[in-house]
C-alpha atoms as a PDB file:
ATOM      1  CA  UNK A   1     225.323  49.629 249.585  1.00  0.00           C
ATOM      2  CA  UNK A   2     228.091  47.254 249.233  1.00  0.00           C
ATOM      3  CA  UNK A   3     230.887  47.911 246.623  1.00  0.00           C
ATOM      4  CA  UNK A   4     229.485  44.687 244.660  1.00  0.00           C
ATOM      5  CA  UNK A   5     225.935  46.289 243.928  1.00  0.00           C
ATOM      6  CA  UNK A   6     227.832  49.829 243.420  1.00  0.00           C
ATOM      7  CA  UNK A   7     228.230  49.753 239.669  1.00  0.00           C
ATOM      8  CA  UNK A   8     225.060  47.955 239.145  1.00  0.00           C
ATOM      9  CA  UNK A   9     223.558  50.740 240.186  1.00  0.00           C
ATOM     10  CA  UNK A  10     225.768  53.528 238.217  1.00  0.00           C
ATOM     11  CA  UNK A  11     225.118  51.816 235.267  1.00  0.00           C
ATOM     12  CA  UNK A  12     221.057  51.927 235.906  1.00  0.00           C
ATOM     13  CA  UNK A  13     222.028  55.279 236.753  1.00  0.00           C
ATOM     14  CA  UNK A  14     223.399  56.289 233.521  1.00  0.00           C
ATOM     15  CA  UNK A  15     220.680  54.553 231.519  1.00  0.00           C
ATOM     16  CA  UNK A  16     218.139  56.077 233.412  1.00  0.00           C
ATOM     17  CA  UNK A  17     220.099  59.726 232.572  1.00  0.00           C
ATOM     18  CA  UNK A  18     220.740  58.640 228.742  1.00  0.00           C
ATOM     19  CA  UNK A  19     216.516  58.256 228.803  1.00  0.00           C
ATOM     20  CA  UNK A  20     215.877  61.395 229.720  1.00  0.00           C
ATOM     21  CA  UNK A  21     217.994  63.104 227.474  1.00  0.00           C
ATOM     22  CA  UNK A  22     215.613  61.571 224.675  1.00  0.00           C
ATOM     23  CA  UNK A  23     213.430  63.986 223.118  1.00  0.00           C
ATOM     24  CA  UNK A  24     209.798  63.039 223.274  1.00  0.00           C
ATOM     25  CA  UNK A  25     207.803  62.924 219.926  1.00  0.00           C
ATOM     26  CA  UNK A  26     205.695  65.370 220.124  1.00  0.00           C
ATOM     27  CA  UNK A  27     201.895  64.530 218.607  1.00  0.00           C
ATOM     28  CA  UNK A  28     199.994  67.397 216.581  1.00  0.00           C
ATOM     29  CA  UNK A  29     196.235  66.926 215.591  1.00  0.00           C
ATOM     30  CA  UNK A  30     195.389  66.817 211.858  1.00  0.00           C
ATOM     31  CA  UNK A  31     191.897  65.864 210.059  1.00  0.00           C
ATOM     32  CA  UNK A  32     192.033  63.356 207.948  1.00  0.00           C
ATOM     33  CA  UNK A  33     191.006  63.856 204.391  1.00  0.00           C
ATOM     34  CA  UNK A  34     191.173  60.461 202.924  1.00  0.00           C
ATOM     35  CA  UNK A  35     191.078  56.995 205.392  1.00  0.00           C
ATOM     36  CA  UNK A  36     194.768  56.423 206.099  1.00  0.00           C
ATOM     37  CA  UNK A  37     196.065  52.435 207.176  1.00  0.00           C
ATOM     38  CA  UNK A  38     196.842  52.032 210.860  1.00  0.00           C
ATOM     39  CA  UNK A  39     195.969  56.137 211.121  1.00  0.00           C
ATOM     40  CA  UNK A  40     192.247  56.482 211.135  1.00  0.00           C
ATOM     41  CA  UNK A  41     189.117  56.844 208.609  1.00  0.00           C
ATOM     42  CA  UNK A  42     188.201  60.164 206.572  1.00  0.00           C
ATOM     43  CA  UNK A  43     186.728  63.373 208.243  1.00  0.00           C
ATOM     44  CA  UNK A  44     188.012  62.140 211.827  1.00  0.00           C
ATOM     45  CA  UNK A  45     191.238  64.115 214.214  1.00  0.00           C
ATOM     46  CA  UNK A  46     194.028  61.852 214.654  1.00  0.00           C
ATOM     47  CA  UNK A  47     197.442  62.271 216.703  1.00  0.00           C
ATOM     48  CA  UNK A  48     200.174  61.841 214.638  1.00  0.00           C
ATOM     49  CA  UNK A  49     204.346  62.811 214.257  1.00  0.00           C
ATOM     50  CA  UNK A  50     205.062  66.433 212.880  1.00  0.00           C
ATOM     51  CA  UNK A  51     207.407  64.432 210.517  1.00  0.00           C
ATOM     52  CA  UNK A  52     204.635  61.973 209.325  1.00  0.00           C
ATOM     53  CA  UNK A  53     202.443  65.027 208.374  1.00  0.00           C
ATOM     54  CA  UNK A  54     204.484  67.177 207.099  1.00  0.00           C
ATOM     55  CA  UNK A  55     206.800  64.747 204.846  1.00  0.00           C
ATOM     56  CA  UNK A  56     203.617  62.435 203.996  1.00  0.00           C
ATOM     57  CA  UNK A  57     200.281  62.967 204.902  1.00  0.00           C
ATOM     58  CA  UNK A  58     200.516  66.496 203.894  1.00  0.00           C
ATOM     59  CA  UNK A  59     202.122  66.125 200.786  1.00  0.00           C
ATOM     60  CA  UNK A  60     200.228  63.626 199.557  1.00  0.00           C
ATOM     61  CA  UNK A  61     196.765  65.740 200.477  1.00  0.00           C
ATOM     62  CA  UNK A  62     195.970  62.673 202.850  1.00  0.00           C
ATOM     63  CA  UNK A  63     195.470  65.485 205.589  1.00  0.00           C
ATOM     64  CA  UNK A  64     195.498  69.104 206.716  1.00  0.00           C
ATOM     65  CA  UNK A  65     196.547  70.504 209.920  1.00  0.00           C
ATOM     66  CA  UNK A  66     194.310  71.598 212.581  1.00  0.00           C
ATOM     67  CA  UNK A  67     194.235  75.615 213.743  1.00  0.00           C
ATOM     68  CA  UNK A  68     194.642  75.482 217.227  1.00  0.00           C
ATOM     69  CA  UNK A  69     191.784  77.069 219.310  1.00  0.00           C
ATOM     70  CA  UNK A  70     192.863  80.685 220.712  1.00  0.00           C
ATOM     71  CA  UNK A  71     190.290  80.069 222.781  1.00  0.00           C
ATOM     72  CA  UNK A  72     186.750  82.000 223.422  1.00  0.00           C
ATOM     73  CA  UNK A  73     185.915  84.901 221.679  1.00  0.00           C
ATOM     74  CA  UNK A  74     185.267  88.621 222.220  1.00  0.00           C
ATOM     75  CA  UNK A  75     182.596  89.805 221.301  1.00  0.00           C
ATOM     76  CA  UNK A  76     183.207  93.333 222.569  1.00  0.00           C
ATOM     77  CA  UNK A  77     186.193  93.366 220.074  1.00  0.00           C
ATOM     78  CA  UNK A  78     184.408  91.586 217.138  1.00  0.00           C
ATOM     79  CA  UNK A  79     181.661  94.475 217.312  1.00  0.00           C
ATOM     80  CA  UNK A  80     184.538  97.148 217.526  1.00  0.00           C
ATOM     81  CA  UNK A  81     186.053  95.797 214.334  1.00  0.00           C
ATOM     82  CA  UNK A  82     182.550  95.989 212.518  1.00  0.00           C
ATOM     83  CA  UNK A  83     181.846  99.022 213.722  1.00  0.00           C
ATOM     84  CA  UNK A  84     185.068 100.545 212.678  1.00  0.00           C
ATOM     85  CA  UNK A  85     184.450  98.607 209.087  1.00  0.00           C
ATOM     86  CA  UNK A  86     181.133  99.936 208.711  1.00  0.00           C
ATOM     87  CA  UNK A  87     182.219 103.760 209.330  1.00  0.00           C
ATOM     88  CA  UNK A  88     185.900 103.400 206.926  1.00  0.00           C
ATOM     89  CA  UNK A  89     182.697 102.354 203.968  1.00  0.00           C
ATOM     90  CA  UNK A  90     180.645 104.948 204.842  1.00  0.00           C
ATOM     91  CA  UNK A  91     183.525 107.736 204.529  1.00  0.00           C
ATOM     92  CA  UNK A  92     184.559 105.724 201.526  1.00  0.00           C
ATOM     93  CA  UNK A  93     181.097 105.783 199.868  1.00  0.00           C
ATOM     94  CA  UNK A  94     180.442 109.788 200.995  1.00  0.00           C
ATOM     95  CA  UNK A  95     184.068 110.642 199.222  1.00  0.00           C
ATOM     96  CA  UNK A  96     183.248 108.807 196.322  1.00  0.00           C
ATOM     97  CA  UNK A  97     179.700 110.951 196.295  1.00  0.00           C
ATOM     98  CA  UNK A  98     181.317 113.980 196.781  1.00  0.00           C
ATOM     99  CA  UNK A  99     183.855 113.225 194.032  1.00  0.00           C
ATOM    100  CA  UNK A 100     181.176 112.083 191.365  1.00  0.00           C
ATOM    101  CA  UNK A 101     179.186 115.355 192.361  1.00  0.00           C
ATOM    102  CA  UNK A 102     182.275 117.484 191.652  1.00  0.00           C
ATOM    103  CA  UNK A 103     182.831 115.568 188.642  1.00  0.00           C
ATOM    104  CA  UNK A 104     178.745 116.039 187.616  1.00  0.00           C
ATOM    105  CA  UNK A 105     179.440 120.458 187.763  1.00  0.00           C
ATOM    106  CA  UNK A 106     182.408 120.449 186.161  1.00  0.00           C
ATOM    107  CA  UNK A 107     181.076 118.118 183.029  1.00  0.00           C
ATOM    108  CA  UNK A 108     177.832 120.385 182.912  1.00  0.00           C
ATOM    109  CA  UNK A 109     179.416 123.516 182.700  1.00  0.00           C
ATOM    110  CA  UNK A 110     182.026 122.291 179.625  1.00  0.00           C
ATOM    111  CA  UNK A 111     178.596 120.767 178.185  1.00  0.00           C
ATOM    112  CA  UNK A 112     177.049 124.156 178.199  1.00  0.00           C
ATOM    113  CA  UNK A 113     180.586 125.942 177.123  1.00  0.00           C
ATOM    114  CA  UNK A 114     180.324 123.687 174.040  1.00  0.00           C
ATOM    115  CA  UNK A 115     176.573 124.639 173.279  1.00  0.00           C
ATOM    116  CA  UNK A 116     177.742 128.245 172.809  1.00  0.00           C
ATOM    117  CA  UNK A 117     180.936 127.784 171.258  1.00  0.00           C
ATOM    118  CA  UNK A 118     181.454 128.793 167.843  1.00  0.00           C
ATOM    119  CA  UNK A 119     182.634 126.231 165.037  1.00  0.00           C
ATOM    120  CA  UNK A 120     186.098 124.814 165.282  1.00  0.00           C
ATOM    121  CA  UNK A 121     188.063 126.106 162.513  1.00  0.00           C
ATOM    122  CA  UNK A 122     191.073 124.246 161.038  1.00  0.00           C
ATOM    123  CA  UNK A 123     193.300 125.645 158.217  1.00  0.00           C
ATOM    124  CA  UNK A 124     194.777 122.614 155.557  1.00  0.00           C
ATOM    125  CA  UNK A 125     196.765 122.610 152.750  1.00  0.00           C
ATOM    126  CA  UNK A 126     194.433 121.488 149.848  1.00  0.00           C
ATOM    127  CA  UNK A 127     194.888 118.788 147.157  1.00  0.00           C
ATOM    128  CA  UNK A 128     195.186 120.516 143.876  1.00  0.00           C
ATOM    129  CA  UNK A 129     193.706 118.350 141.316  1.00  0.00           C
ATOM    130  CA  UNK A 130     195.090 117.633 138.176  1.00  0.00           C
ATOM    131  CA  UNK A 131     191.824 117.440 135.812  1.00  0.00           C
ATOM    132  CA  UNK A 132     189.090 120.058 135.855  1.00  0.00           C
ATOM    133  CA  UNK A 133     187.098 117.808 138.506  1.00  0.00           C
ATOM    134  CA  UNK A 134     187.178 120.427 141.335  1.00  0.00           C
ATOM    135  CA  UNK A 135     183.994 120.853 141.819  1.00  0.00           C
ATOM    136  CA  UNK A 136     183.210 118.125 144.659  1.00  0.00           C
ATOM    137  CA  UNK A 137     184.906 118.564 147.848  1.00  0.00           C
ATOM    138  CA  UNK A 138     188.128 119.828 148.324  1.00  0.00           C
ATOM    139  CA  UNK A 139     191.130 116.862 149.636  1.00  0.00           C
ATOM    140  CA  UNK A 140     193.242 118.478 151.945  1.00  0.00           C
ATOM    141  CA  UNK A 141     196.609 116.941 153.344  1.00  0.00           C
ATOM    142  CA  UNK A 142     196.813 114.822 156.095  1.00  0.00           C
ATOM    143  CA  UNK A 143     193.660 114.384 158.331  1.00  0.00           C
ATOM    144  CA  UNK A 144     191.713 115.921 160.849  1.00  0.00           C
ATOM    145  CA  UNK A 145     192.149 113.388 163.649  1.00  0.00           C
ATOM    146  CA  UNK A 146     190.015 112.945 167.585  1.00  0.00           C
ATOM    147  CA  UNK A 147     193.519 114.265 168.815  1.00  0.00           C
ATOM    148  CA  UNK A 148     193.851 117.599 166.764  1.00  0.00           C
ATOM    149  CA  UNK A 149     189.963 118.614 167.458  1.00  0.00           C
ATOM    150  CA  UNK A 150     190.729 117.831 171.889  1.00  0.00           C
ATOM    151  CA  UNK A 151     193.767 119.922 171.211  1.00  0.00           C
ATOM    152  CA  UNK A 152     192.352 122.550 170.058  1.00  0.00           C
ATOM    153  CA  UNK A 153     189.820 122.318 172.343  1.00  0.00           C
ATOM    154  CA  UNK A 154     192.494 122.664 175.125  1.00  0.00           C
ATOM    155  CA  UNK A 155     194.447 125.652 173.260  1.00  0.00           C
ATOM    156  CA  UNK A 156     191.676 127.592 171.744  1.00  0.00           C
ATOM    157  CA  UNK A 157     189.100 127.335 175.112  1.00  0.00           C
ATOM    158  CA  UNK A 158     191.022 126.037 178.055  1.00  0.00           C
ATOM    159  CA  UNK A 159     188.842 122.628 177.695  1.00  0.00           C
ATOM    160  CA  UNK A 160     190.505 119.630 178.739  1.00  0.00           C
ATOM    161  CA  UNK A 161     188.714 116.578 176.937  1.00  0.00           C
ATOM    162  CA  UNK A 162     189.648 112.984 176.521  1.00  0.00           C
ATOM    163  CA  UNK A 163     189.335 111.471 173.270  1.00  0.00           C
ATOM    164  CA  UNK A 164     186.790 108.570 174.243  1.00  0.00           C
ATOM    165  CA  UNK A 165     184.380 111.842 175.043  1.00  0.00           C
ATOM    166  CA  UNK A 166     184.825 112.891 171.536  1.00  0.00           C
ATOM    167  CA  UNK A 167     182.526 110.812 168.872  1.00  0.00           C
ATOM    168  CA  UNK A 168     183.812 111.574 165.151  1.00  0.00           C
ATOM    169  CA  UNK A 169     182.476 109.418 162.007  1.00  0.00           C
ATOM    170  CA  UNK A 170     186.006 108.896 160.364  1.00  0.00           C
ATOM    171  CA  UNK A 171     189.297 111.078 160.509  1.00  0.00           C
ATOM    172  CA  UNK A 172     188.174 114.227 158.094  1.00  0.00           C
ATOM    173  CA  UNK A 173     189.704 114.598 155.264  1.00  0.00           C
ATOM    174  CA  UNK A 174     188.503 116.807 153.033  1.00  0.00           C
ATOM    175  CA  UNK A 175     187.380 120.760 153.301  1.00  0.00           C
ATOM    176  CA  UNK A 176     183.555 121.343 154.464  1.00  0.00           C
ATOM    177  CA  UNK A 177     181.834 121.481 157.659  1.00  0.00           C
ATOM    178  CA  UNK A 178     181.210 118.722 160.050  1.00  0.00           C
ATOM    179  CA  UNK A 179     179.459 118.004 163.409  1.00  0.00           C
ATOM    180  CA  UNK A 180     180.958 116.031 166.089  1.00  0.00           C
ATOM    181  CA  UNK A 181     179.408 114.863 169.314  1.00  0.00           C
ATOM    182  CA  UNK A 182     180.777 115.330 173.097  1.00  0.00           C
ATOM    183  CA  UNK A 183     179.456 112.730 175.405  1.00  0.00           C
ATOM    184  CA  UNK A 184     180.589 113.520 179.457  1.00  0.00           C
ATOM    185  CA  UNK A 185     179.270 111.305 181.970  1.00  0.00           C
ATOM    186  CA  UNK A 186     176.285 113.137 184.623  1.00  0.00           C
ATOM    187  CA  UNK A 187     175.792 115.682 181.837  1.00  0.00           C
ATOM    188  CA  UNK A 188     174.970 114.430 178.667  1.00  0.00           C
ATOM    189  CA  UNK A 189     175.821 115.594 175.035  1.00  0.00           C
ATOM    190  CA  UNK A 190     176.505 118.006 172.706  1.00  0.00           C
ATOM    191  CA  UNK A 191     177.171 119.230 169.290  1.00  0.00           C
ATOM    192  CA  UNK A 192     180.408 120.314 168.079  1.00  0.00           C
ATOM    193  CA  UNK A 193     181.005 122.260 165.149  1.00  0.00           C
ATOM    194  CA  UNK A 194     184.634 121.538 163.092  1.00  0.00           C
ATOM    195  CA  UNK A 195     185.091 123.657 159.914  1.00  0.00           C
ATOM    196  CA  UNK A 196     188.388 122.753 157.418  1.00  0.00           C
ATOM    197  CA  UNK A 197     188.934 125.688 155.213  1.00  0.00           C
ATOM    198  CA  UNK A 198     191.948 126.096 152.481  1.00  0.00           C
ATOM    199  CA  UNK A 199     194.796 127.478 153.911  1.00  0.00           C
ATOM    200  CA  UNK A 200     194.471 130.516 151.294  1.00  0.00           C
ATOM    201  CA  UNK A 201     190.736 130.953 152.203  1.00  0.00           C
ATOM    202  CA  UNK A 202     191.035 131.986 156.036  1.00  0.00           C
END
């Protein structure tokens, strides 16, 4: 090599070396949703820039990436995962059995506790009335509300109740005897007696 042809061929050299130090652009594979100019038609794969997709084609909902293929499937493992699904629903569907069984004794026997039970009986201050017109029933103060009958449910008899079980008319509020209804679920109904009596009278 003579010294003439020497830095002729450093410099091809260097742009050789400056050429590989240029990062490729690296194609992905979207599907096209829409037919995009001088990029392809609708419904078809195309090769195009990460950029262009993601700060265009994307955007714009002119495409939608591609999931790469993991390549082929096993089976062995897909049954495994059924398998193991199919058990976790039946232990799921026996618990939930068991717990509506559970659920089915414990509302019978408070059904058949409130068959026997004697009347409720509340004590209430009474309305005196001015006139002579006492002979209809008696006001008392306040009300008999769903919350004071599950109350005393719960104090009197150890009976835990939620108000939605209890069906009452109207709040009471006047002396007299009334019936109220229980309603559990897997057990069905029954009659409650509730009996407001003037404080002075008990």
């Amino acid at each position: 090599m003579s010294l003439l042809t020497r830095p002729l061929f450093r410099a091809r050299q260097g742009v050789v070396l400056i050429q590989r130090g240029i990062k490729k652009k690296r194609r992905i594979p979207v599907t096209l949703i829409e037919d995009v100019p001088m990029v392809g038609s609708a419904g078809t794969v195309a090769h195009v820039s990460k950029a262009y997709m993601r700060h265009k084609l994307f955007p714009k909902r002119l495409a939608e990436y591609v999931l790469s293929y993991s390549g082929p499937l096993d089976r062995n493992k897909i049954e495994r995962e059924e398998q193991a699904e199919e058990i976790k629903a039946s232990e799921t569907s026996e618990d939930t059995q068991q717990r509506v069984h559970q659920l089915a004794l414990r509302n019978q026997e408070t059904i058949g506790r409130i068959v026997d039970m004697e009347p409720l009986v509340f004590e209430r201050n009474v309305v005196t009335a001015d006139s002579g017109e006492n002979q209809g029933a008696q006001a008392i103060y306040g009300s008999l509300s769903k919350a004071d009958v599950v109350r005393a449910l719960a104090d009197m008899h150890g009976i835990s109740l939620d108000k939605e079980a209890l069906v009452m008319d109207d709040k009471i509020k006047s002396v007299g005897e009334y019936t109220c209804v229980v309603k559990l679920a897997y057990a069905g109904q029954a009659s409650l007696k509730v009996k407001v009596v003037p404080t002075a009278d008990k």
